[in-house]
N, C-alpha and C. Protein backbone atom coordinates (compact mmCIF):
# COMPACT_ATOMS: atom_id res chain seq x y z
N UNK A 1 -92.72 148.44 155.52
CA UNK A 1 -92.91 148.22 156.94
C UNK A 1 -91.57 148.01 157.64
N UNK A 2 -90.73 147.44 157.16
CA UNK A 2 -89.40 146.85 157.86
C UNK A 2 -88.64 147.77 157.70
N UNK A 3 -89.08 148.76 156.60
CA UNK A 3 -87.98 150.14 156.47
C UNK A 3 -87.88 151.34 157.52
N UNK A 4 -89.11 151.60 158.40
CA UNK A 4 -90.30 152.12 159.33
C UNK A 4 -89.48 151.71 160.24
N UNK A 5 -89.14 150.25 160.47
CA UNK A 5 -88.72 149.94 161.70
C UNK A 5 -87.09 150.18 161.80
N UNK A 6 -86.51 150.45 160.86
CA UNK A 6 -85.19 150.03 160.91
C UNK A 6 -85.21 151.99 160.73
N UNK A 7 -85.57 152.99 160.55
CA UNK A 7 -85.42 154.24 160.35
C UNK A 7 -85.99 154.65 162.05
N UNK A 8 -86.86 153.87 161.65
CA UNK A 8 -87.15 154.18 163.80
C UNK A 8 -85.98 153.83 164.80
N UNK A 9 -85.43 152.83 164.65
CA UNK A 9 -84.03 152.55 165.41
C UNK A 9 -83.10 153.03 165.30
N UNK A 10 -82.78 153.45 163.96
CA UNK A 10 -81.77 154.45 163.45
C UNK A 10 -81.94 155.66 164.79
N UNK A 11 -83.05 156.77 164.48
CA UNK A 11 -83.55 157.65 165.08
C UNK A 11 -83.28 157.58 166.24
N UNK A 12 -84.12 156.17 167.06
CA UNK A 12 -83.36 156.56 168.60
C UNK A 12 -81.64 156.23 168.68
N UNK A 13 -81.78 155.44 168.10
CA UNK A 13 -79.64 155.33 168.07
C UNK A 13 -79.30 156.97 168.13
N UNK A 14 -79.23 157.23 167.31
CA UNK A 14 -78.68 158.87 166.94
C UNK A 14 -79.33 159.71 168.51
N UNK A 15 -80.75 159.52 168.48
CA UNK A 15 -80.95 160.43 169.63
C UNK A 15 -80.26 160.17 170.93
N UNK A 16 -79.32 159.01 171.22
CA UNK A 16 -78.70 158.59 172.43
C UNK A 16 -77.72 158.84 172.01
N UNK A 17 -76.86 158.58 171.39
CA UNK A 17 -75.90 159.19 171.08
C UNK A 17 -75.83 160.76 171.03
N UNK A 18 -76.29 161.68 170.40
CA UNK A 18 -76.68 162.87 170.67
C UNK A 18 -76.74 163.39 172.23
N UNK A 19 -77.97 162.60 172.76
CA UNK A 19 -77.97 162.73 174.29
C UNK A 19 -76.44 162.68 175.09
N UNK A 20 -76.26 161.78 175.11
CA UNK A 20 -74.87 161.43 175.41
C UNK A 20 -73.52 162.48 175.22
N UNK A 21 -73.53 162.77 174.21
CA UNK A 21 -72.58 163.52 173.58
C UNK A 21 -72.62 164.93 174.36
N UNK A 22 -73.99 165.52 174.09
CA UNK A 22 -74.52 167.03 175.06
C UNK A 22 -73.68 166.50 176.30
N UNK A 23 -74.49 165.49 177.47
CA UNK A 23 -74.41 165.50 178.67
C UNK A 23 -72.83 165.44 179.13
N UNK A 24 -71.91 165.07 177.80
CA UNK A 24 -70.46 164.60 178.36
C UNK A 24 -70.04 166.33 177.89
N UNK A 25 -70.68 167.01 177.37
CA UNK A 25 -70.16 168.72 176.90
C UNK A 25 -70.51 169.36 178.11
N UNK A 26 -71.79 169.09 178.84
CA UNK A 26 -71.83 169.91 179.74
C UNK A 26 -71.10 169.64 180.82
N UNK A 27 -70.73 168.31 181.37
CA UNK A 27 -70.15 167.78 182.61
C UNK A 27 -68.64 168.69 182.08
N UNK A 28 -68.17 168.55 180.85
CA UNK A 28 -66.73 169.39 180.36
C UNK A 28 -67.14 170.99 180.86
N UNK A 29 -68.14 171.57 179.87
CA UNK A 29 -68.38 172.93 181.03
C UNK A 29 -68.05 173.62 182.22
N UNK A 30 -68.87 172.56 183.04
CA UNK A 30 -68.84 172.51 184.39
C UNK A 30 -67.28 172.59 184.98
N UNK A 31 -66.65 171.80 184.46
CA UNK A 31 -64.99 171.47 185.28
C UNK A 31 -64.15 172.56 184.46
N UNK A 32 -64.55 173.06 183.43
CA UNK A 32 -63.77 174.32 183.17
C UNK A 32 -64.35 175.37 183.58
N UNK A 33 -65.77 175.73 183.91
CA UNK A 33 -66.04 176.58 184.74
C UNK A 33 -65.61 176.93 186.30
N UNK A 34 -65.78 175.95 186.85
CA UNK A 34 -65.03 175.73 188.02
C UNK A 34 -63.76 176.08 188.09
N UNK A 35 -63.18 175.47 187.37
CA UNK A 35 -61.67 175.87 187.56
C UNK A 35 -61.57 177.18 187.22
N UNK A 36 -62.06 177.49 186.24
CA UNK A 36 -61.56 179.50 186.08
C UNK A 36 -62.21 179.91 187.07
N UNK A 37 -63.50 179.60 188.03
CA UNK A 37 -63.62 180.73 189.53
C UNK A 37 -62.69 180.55 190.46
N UNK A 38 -61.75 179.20 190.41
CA UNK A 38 -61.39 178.64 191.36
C UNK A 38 -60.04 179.45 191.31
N UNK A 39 -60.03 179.36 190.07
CA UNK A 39 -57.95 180.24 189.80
C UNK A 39 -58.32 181.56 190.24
N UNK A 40 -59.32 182.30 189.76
CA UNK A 40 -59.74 183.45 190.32
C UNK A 40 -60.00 184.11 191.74
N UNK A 41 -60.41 182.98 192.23
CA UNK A 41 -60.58 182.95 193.74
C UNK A 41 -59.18 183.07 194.52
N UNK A 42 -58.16 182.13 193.83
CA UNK A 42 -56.79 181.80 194.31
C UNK A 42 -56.09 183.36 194.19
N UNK A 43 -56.62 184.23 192.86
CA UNK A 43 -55.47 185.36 192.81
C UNK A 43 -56.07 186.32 193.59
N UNK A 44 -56.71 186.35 193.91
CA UNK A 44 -57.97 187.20 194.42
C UNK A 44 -57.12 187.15 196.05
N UNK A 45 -57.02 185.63 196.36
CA UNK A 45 -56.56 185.51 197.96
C UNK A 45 -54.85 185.94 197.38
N UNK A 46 -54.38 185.89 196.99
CA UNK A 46 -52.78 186.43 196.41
C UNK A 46 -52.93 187.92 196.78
N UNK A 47 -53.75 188.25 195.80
CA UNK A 47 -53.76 190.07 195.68
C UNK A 47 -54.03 190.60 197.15
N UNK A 48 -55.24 189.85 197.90
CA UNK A 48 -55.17 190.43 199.00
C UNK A 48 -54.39 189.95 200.03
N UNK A 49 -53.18 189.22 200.27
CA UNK A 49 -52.29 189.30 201.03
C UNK A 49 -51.30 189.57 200.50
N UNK A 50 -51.23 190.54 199.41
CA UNK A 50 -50.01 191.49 199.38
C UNK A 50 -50.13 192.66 199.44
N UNK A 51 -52.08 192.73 199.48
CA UNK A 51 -52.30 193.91 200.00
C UNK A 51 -51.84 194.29 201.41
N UNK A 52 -52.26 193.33 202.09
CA UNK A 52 -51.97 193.13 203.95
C UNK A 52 -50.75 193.45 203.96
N UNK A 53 -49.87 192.88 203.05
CA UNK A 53 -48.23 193.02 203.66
C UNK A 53 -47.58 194.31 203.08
N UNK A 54 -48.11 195.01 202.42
CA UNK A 54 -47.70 196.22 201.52
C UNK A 54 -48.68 197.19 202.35
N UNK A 55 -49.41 196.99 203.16
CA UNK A 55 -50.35 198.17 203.54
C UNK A 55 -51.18 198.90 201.81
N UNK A 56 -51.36 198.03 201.41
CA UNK A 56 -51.80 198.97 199.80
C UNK A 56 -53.49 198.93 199.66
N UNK A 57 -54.06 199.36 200.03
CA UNK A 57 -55.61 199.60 200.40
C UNK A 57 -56.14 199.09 199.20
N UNK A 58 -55.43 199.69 197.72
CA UNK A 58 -55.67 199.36 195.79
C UNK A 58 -55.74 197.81 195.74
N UNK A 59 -54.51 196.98 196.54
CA UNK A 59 -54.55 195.96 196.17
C UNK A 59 -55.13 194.73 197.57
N UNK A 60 -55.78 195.21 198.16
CA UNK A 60 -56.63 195.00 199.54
C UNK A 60 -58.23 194.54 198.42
N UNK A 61 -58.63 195.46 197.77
CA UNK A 61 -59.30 196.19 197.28
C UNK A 61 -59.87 195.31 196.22
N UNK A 62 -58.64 194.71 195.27
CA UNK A 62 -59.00 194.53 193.95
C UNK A 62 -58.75 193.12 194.43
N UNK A 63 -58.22 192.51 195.65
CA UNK A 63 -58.09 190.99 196.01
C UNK A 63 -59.68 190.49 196.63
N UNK A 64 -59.94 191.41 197.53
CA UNK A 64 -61.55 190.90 197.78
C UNK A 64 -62.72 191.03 196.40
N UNK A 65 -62.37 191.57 195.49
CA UNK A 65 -63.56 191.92 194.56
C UNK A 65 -62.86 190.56 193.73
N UNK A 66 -61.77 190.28 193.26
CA UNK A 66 -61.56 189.06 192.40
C UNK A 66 -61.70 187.65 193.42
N UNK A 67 -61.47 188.02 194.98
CA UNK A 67 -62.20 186.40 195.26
C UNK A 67 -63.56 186.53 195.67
N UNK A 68 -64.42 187.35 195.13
CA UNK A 68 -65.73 187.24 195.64
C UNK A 68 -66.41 186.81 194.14
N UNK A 69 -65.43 187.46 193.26
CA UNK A 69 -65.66 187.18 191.74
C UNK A 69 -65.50 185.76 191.64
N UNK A 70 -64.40 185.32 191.98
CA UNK A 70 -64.16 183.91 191.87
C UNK A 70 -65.20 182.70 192.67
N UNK A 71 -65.77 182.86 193.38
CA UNK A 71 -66.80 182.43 194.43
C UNK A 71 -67.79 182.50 193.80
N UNK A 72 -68.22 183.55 193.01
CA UNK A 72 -69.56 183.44 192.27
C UNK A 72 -69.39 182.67 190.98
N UNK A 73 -68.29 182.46 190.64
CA UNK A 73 -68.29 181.73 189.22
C UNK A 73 -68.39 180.72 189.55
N UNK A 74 -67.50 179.89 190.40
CA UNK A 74 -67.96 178.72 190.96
C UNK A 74 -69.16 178.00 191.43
N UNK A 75 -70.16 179.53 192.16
CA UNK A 75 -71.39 178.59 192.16
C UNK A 75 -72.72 178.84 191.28
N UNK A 76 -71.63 179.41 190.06
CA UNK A 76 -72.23 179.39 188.67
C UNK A 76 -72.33 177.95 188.31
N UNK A 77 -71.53 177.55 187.83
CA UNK A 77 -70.64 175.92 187.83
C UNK A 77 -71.33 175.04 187.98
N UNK A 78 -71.24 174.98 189.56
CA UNK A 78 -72.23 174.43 190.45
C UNK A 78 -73.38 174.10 190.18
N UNK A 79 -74.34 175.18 190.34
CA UNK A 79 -75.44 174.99 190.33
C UNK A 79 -76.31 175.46 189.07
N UNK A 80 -75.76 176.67 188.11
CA UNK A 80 -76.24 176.48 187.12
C UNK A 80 -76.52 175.94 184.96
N UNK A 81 -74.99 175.49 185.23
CA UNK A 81 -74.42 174.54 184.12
C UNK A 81 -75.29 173.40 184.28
N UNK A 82 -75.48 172.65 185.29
CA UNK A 82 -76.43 171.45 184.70
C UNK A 82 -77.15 171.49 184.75
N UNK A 83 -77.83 172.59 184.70
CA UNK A 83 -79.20 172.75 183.95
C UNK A 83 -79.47 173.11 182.95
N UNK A 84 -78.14 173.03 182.24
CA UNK A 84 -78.40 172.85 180.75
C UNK A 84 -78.15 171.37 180.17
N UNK A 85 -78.39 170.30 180.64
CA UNK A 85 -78.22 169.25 180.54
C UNK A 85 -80.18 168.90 180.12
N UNK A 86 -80.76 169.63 181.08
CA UNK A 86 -82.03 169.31 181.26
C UNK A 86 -82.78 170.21 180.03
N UNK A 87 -82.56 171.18 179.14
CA UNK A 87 -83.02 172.03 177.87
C UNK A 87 -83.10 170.97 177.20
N UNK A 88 -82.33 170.14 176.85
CA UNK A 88 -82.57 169.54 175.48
C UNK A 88 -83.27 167.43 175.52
C-alpha cells in the first residue's frame, strides 16, 4: 500500500517536471522562431532599399518576397508554436 503511494508521487513528480521542461522548449522555440523572421524581415527591408537606390527591379523584387517571408515566420511564432505547448 505505501509502495502505491510513494510510485504515485513519484509519477506526478516526473509528470511536472516533464511538463515543465516541454513548456520552457517551446517558449525557447518561439524566441528563436521569431528572431529568424525578424532577421529575415530586416534583410528583406536591406535588399529592397538597395533595390530603390540601384534602380535594380531583381533586387526590389527579392527584398519584398524575403520581408513578406519574414512577416510570415513571425506570425508563425506568434501564434502557432504555442500550441504546441497544449498537444501534450
Amino acid at each position: 500500500m505505501i509502495f502505491r503511494r510513494i510510485i504515485c508521487c513519484v509519477k506526478s513528480r516526473f509528470k511536472k517536471i516533464k511538463m515543465a521542461f516541454f513548456q520552457s522548449a517551446v517558449s525557447t522555440l518561439q524566441t528563436l522562431v521569431v528572431a529568424i523572421g525578424a532577421g529575415l524581415g530586416v534583410w528583406g527591408i536591406v535588399n529592397l532599399l538597395e533595390g530603390y537606390g540601384q534602380d535594380n527591379p531583381g533586387a526590389k523584387s527579392q527584398g519584398i518576397k524575403q520581408l513578406m517571408a519574414g512577416g510570415g515566420i513571425v506570425l508563425i511564432g506568434t501564434n502557432l508554436v504555442p500550441l504546441l505547448s497544449s498537444l501534450f
